[in-house]
C-alpha atoms as a PDB file:
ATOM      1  CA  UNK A   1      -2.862 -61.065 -46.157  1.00  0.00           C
ATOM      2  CA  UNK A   2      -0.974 -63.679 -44.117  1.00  0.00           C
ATOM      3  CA  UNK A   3      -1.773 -65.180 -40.992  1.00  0.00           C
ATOM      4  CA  UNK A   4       1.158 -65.474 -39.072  1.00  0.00           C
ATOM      5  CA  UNK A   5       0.598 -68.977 -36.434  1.00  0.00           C
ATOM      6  CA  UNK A   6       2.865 -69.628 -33.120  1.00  0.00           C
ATOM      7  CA  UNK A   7       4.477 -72.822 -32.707  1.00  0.00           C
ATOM      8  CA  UNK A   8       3.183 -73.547 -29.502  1.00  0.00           C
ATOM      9  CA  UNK A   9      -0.550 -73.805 -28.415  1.00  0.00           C
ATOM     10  CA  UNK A  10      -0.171 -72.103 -25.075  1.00  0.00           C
ATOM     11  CA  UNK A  11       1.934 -69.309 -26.688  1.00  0.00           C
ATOM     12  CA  UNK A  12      -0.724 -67.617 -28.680  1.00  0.00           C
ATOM     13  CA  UNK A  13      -0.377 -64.017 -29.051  1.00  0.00           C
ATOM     14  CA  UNK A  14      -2.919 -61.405 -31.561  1.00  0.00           C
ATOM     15  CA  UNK A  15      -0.362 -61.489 -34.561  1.00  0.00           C
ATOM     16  CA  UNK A  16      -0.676 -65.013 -34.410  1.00  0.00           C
ATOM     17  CA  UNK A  17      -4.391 -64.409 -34.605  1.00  0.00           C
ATOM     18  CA  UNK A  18      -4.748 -61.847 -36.749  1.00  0.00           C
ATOM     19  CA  UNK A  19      -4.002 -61.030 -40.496  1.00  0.00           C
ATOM     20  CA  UNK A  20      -1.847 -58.407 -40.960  1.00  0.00           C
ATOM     21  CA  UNK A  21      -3.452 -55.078 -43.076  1.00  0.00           C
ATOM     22  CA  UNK A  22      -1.534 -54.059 -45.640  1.00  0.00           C
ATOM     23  CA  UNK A  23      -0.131 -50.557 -46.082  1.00  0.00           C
ATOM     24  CA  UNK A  24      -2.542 -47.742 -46.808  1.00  0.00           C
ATOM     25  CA  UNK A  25      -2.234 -47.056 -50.947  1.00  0.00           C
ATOM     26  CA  UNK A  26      -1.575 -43.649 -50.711  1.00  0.00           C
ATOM     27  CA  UNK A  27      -1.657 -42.955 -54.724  1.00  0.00           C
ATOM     28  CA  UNK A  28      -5.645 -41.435 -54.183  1.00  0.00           C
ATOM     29  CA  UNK A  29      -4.560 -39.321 -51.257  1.00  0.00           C
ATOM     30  CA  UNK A  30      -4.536 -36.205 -53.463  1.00  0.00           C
ATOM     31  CA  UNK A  31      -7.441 -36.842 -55.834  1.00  0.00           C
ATOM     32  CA  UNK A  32      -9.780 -37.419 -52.763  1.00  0.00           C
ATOM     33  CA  UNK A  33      -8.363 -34.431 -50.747  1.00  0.00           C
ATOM     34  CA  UNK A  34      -9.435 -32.153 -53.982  1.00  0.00           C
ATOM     35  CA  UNK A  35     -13.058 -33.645 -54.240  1.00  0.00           C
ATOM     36  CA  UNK A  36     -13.126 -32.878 -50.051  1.00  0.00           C
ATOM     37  CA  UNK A  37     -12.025 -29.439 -51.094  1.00  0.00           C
ATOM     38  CA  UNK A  38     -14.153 -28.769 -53.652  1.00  0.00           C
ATOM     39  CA  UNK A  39     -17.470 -29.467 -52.237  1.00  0.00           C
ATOM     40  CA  UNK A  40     -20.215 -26.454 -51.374  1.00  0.00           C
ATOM     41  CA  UNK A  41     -18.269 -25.149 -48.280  1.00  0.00           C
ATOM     42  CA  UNK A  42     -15.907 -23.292 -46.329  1.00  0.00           C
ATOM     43  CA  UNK A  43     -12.242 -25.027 -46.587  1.00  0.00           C
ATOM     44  CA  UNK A  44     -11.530 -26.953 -44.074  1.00  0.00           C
ATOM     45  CA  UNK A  45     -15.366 -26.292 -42.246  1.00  0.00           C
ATOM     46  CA  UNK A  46     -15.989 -29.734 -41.196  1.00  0.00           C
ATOM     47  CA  UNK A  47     -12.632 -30.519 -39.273  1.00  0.00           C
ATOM     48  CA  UNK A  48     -12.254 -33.719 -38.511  1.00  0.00           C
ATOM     49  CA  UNK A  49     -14.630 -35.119 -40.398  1.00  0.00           C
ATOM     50  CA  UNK A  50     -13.251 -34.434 -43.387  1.00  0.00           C
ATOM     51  CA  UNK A  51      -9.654 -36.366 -42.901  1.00  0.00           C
ATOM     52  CA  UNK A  52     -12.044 -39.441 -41.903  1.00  0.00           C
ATOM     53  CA  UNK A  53     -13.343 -39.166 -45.462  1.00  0.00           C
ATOM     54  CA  UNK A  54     -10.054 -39.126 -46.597  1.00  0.00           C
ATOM     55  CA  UNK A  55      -9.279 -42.334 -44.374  1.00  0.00           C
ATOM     56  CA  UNK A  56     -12.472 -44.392 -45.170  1.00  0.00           C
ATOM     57  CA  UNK A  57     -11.543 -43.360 -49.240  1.00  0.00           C
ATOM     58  CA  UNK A  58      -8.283 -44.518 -48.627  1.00  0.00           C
ATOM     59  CA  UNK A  59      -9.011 -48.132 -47.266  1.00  0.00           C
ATOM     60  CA  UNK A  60     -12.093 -48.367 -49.405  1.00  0.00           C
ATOM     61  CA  UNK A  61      -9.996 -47.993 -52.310  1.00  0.00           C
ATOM     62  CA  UNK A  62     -12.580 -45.844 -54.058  1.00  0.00           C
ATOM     63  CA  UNK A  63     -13.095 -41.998 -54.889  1.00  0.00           C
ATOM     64  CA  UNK A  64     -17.100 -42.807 -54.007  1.00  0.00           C
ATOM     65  CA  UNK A  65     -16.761 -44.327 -50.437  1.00  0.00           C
ATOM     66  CA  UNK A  66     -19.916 -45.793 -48.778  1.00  0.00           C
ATOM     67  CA  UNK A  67     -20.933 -47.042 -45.085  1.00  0.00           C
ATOM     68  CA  UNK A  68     -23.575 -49.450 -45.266  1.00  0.00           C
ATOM     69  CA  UNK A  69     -24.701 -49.915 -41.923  1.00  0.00           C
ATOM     70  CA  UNK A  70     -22.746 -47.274 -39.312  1.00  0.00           C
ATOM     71  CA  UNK A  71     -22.683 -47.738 -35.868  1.00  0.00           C
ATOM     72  CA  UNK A  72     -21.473 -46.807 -32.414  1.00  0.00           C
ATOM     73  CA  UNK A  73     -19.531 -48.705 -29.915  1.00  0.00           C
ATOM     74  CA  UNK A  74     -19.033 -47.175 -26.318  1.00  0.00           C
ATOM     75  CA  UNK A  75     -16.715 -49.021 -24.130  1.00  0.00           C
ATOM     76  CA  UNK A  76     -17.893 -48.331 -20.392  1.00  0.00           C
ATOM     77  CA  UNK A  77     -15.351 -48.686 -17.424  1.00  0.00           C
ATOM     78  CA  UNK A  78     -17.864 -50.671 -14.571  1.00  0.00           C
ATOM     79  CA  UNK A  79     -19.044 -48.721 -11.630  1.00  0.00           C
END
């Protein structure tokens, strides 16, 4: 990943910031979609869940994806 930096110190913007992800590698997409399918359950049962699976597989990198420590973030407008 590269960094891309702004020229000017008062002209800093998020790309400048941040690194740039690189493109999803799709390659896995069907392999992962037919161990989704072929678990103990109705096709398609658990909705959305199920094409987050295929997401977290997909940046993981890995057939076996794992989340370590999940969490929740709720952003709150104030009253």
């Amino acid at each position: 990943m590269t960094v891309m930096r702004s020229t000017s110190p008062y002209n800093i913007t998020m790309n400048d910031t941040l690194p740039h992800p690189e493109p999803l590698d799709q390659s896995m997409s069907a392999e992962l979609q037919h161990l989704i399918d072929t678990k103990t359950k109705p096709l398609g049962s658990f909705g959305r869940l199920e094409s987050l699976g295929l997401q977290i597989g997909l940046v993981q990198r890995t057939l076996k994806s794992r989340i370590e420590q999940p969490a929740i973030m709720a952003l709150l407008p104030k009253a």
